[in-house]
C-alpha atoms as a PDB file:
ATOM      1  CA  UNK A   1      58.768  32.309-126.140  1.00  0.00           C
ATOM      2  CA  UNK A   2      61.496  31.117-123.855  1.00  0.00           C
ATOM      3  CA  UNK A   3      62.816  28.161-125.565  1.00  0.00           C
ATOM      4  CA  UNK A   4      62.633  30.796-128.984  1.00  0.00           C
ATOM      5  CA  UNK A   5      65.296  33.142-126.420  1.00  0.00           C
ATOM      6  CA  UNK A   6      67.562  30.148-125.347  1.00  0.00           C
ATOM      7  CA  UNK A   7      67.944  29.260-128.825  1.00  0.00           C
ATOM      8  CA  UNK A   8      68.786  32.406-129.739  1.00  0.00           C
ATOM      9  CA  UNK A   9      70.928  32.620-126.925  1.00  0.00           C
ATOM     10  CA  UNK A  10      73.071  29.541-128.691  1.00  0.00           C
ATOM     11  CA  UNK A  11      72.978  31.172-131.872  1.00  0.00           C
ATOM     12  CA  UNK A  12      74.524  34.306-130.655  1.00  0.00           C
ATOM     13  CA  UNK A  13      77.034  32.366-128.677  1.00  0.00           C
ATOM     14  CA  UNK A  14      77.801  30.142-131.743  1.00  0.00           C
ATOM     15  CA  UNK A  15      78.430  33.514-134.108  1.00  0.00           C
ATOM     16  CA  UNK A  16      80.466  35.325-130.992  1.00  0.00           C
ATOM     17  CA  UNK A  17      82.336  32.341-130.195  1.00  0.00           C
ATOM     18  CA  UNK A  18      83.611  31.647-133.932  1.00  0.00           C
ATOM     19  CA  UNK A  19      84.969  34.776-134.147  1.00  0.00           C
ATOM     20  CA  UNK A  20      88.004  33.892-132.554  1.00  0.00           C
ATOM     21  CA  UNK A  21      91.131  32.621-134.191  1.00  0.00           C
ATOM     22  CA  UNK A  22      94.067  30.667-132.692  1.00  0.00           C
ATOM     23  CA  UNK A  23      96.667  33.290-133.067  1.00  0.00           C
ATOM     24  CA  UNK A  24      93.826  35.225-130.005  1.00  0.00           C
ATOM     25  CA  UNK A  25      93.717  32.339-127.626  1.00  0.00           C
ATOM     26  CA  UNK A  26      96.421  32.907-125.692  1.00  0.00           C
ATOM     27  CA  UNK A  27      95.495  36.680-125.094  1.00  0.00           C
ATOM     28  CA  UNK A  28      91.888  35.852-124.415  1.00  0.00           C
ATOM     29  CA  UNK A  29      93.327  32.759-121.851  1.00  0.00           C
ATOM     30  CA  UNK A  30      95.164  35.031-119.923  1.00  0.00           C
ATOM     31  CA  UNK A  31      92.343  37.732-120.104  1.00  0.00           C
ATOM     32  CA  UNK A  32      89.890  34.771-118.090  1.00  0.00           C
ATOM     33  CA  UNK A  33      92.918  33.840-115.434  1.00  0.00           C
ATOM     34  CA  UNK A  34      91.861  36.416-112.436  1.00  0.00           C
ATOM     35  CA  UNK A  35      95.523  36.091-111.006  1.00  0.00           C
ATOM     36  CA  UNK A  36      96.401  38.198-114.312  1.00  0.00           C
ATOM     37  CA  UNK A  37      94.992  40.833-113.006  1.00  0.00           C
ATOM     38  CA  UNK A  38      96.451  41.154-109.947  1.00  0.00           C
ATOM     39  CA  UNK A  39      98.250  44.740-110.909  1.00  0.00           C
ATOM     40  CA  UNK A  40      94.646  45.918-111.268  1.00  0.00           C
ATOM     41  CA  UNK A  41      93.710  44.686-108.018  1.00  0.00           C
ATOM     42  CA  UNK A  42      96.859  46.529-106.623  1.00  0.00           C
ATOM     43  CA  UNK A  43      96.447  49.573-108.243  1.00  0.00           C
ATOM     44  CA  UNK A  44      92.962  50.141-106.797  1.00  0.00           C
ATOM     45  CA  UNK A  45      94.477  49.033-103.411  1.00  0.00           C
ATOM     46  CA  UNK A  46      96.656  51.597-103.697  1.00  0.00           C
ATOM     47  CA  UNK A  47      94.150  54.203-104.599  1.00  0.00           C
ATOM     48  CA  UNK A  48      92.026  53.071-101.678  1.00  0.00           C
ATOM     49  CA  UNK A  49      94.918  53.427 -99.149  1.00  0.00           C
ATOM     50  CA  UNK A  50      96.131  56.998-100.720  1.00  0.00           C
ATOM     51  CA  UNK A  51      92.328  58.000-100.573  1.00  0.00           C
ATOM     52  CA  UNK A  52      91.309  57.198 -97.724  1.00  0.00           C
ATOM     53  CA  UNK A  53      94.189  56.160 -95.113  1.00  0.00           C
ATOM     54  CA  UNK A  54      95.451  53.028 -93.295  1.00  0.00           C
ATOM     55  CA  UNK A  55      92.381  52.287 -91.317  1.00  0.00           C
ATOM     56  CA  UNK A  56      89.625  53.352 -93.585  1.00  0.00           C
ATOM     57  CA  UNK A  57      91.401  51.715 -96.109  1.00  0.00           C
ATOM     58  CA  UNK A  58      92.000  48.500 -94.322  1.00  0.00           C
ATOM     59  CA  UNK A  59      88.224  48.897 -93.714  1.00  0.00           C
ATOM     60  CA  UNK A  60      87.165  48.954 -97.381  1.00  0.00           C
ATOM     61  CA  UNK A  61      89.576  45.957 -98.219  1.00  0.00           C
ATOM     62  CA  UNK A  62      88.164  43.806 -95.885  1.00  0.00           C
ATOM     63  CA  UNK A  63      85.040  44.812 -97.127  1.00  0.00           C
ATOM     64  CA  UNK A  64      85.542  44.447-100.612  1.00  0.00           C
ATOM     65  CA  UNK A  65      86.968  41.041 -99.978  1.00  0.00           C
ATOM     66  CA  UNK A  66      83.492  39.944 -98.372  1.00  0.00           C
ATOM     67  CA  UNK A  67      81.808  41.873-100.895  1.00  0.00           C
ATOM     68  CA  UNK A  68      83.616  39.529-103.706  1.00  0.00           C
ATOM     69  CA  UNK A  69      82.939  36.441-101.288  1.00  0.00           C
ATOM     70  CA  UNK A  70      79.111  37.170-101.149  1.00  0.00           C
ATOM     71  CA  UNK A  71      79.210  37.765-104.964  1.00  0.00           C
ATOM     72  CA  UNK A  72      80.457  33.925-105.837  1.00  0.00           C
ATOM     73  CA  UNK A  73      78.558  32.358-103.216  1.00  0.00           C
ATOM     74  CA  UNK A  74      75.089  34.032-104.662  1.00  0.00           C
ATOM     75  CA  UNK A  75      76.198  32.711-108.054  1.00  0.00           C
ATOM     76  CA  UNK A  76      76.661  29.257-106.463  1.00  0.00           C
ATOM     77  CA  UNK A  77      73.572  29.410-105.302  1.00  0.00           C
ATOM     78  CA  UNK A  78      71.632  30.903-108.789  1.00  0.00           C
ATOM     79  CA  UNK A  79      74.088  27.954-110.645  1.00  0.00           C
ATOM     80  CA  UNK A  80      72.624  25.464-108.154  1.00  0.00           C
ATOM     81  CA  UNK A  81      69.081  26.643-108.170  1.00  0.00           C
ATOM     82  CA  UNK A  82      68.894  26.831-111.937  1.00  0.00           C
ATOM     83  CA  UNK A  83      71.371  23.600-113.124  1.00  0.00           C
ATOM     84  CA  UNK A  84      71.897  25.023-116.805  1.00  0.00           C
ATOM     85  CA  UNK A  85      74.366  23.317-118.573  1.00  0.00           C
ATOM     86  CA  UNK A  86      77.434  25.370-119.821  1.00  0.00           C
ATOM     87  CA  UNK A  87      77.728  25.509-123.359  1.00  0.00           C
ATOM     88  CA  UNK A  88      81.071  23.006-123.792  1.00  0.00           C
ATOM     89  CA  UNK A  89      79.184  20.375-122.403  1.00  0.00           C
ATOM     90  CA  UNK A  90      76.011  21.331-124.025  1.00  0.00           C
ATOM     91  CA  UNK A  91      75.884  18.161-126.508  1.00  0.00           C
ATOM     92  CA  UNK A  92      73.493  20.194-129.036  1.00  0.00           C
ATOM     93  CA  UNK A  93      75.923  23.046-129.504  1.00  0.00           C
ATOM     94  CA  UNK A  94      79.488  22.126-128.275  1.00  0.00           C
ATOM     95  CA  UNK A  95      80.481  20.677-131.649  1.00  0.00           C
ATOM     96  CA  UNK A  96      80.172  24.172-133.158  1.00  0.00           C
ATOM     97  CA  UNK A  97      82.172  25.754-130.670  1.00  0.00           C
ATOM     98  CA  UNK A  98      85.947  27.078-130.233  1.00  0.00           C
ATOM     99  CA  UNK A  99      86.391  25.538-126.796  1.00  0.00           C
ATOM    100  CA  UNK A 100      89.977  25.868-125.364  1.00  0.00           C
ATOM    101  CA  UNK A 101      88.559  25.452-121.773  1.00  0.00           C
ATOM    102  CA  UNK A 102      86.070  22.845-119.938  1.00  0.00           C
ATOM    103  CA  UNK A 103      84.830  23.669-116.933  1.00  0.00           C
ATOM    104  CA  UNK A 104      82.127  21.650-115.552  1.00  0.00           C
ATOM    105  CA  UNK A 105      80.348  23.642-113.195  1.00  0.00           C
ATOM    106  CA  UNK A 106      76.788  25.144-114.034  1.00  0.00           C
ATOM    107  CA  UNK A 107      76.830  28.319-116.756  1.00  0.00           C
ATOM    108  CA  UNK A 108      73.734  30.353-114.921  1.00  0.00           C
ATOM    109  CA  UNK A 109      75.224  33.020-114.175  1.00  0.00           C
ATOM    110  CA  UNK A 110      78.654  34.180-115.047  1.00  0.00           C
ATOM    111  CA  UNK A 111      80.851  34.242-111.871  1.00  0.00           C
ATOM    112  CA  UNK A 112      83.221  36.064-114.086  1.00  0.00           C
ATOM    113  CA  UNK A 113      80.897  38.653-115.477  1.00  0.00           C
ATOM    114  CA  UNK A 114      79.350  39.280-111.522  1.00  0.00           C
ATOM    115  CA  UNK A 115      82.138  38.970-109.260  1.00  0.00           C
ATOM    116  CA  UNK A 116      84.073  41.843-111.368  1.00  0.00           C
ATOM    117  CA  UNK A 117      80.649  44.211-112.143  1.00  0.00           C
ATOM    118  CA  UNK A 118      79.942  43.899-108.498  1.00  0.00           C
ATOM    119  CA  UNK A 119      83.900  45.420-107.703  1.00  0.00           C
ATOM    120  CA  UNK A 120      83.976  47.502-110.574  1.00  0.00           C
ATOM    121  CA  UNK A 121      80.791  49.340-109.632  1.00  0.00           C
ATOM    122  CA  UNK A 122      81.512  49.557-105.952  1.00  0.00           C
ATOM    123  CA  UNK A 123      85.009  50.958-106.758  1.00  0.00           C
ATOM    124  CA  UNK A 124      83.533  53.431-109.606  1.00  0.00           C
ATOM    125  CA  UNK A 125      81.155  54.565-107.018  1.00  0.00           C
ATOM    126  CA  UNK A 126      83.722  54.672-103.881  1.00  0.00           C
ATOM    127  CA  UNK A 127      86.656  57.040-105.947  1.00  0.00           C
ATOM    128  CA  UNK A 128      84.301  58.310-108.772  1.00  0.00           C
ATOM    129  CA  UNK A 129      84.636  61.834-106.878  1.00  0.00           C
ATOM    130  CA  UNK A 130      88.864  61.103-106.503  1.00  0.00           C
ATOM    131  CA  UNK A 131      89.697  59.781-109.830  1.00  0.00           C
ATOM    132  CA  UNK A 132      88.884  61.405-113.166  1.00  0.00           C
ATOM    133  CA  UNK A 133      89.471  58.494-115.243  1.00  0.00           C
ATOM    134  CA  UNK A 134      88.041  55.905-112.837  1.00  0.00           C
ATOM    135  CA  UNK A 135      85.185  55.106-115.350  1.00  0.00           C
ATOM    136  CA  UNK A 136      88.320  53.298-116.993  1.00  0.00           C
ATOM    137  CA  UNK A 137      87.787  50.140-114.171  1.00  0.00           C
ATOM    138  CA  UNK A 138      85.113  48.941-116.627  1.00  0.00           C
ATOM    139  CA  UNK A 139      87.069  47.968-118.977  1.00  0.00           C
ATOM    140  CA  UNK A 140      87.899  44.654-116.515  1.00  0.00           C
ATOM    141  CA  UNK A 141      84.323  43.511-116.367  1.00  0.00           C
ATOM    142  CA  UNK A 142      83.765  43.755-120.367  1.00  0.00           C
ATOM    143  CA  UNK A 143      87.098  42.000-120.970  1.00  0.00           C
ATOM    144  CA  UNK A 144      87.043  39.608-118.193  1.00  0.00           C
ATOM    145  CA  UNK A 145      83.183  39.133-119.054  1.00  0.00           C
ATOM    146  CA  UNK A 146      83.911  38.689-122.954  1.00  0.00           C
ATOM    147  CA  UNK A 147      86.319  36.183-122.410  1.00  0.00           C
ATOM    148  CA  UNK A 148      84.104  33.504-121.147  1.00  0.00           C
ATOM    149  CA  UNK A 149      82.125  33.728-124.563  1.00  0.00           C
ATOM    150  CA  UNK A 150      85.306  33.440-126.631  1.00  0.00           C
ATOM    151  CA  UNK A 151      86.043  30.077-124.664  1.00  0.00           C
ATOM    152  CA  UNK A 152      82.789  28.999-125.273  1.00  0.00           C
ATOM    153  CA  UNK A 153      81.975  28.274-121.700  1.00  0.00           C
ATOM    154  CA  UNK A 154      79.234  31.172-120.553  1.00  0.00           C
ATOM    155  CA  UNK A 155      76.122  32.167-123.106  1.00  0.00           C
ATOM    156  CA  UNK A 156      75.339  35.786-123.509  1.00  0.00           C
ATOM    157  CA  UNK A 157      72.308  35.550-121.251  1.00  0.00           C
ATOM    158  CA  UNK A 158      74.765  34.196-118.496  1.00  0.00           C
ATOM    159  CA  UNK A 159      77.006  36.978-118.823  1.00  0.00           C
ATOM    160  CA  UNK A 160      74.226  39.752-118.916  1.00  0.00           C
ATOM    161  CA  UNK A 161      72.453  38.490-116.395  1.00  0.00           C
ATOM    162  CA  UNK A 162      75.651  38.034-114.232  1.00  0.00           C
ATOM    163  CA  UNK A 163      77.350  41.524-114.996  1.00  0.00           C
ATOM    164  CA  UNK A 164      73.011  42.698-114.311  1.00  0.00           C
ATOM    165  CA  UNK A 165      73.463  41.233-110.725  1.00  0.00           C
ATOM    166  CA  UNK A 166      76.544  42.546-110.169  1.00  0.00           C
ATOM    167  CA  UNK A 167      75.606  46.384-110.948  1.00  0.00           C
ATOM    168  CA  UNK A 168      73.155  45.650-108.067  1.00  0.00           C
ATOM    169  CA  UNK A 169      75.715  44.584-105.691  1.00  0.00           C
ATOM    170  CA  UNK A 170      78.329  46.737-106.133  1.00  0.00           C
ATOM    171  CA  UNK A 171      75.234  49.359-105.683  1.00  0.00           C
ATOM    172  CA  UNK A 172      74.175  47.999-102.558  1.00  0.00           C
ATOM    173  CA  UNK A 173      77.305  47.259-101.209  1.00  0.00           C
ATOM    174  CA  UNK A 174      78.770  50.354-102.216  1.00  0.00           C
ATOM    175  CA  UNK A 175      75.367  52.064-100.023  1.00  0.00           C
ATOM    176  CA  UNK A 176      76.409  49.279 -97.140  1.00  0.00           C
ATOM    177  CA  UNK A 177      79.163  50.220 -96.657  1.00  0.00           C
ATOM    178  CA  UNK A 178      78.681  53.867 -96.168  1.00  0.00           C
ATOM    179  CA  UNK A 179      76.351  53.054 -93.285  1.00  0.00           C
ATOM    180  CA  UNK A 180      79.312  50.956 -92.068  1.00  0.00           C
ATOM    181  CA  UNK A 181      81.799  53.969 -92.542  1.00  0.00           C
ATOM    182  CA  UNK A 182      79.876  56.751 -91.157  1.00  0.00           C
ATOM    183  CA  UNK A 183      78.998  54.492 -87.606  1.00  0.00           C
ATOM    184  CA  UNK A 184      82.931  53.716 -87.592  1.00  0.00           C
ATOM    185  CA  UNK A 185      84.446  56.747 -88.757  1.00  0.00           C
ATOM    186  CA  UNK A 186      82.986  59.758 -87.797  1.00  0.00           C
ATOM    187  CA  UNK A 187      83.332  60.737 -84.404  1.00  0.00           C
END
């Protein structure tokens, strides 16, 4: 039953991964480069300070920078713990693939597809009451996510799994911090 999901896995990777074209690579390389969304990253900054004030504010950076810091270390350690190769230098499959990228780290899980569901849920949940249109932030973790599919370096299981994990941490962190806030903030 499992080896009849990771092959399926490959064959839904294969088919996702041939959709692209050339004249798409560039978008979909700049989509993967996290720097590239840096206005993002700003723009939420923003909305935190505006929201919330200097020292709250400062608070919930700090915090979301440890937040994203305990994110990639736990998928170090899943990547570590589970060894699976990435697809590119998966000799049965990386023939058929579009590859523009080759990382060589381990696939299992997405870094990508955790690190930004983990913010994206613990901002959604932090202004959700502030913003209207804050529901908008997931938009990052679907195209950052998709991206590492249309390099061919992550399988889908890597990226649901990954963006899976990350809904849980941006939950839990998101309930962490609260604990942290009402201790530090309320007199």
């Amino acid at each position: 039953m499992f080896d009849i999901l990771l092959q399926k896995d490959k064959e839904l990777l294969i088919y996702l991964n041939n959709l692209g074209s050339e004249q798409w690579d560039s978008f979909w390389l700049m989509i993967t480069n996290q720097l590239n969304w840096t206005p993002l990253f700003l723009l939420i900054l923003f909305l935190i300070f505006k929201s919330f004030g200097w020292k709250k504010g400062l608070f919930l950076f700090v915090f979301i920078l440890l937040m994203i810091t305990f994110s990639d270390q736990f998928t170090n350690l899943i990547r570590v713990t589970f060894e699976r190769l990435r697809p590119n230098n998966d000799t049965s499959i990386n023939h058929l693939l579009r590859t523009l990228i080759t990382p060589q780290s381990y696939s299992f899980t997405s870094g990508h597809a955790t690190s930004s569901m983990t913010f994206s849920v613990f901002v959604y949940w932090l202004l959700k009451d502030r913003y209207r249109y804050i529901q908008l932030i997931f938009i990052f973790p679907m195209f950052f996510a998709y991206s590492r599919l249309y390099l061919g370096v992550h399988f889908v299981t890597d990226i649901l799994t990954g963006a899976t994990i990350g809904f849980l941490l941006g939950t839990f962190f998101y309930k962490l911090q609260g604990v942290f806030v009402r201790k530090l903030f309320t007199s």
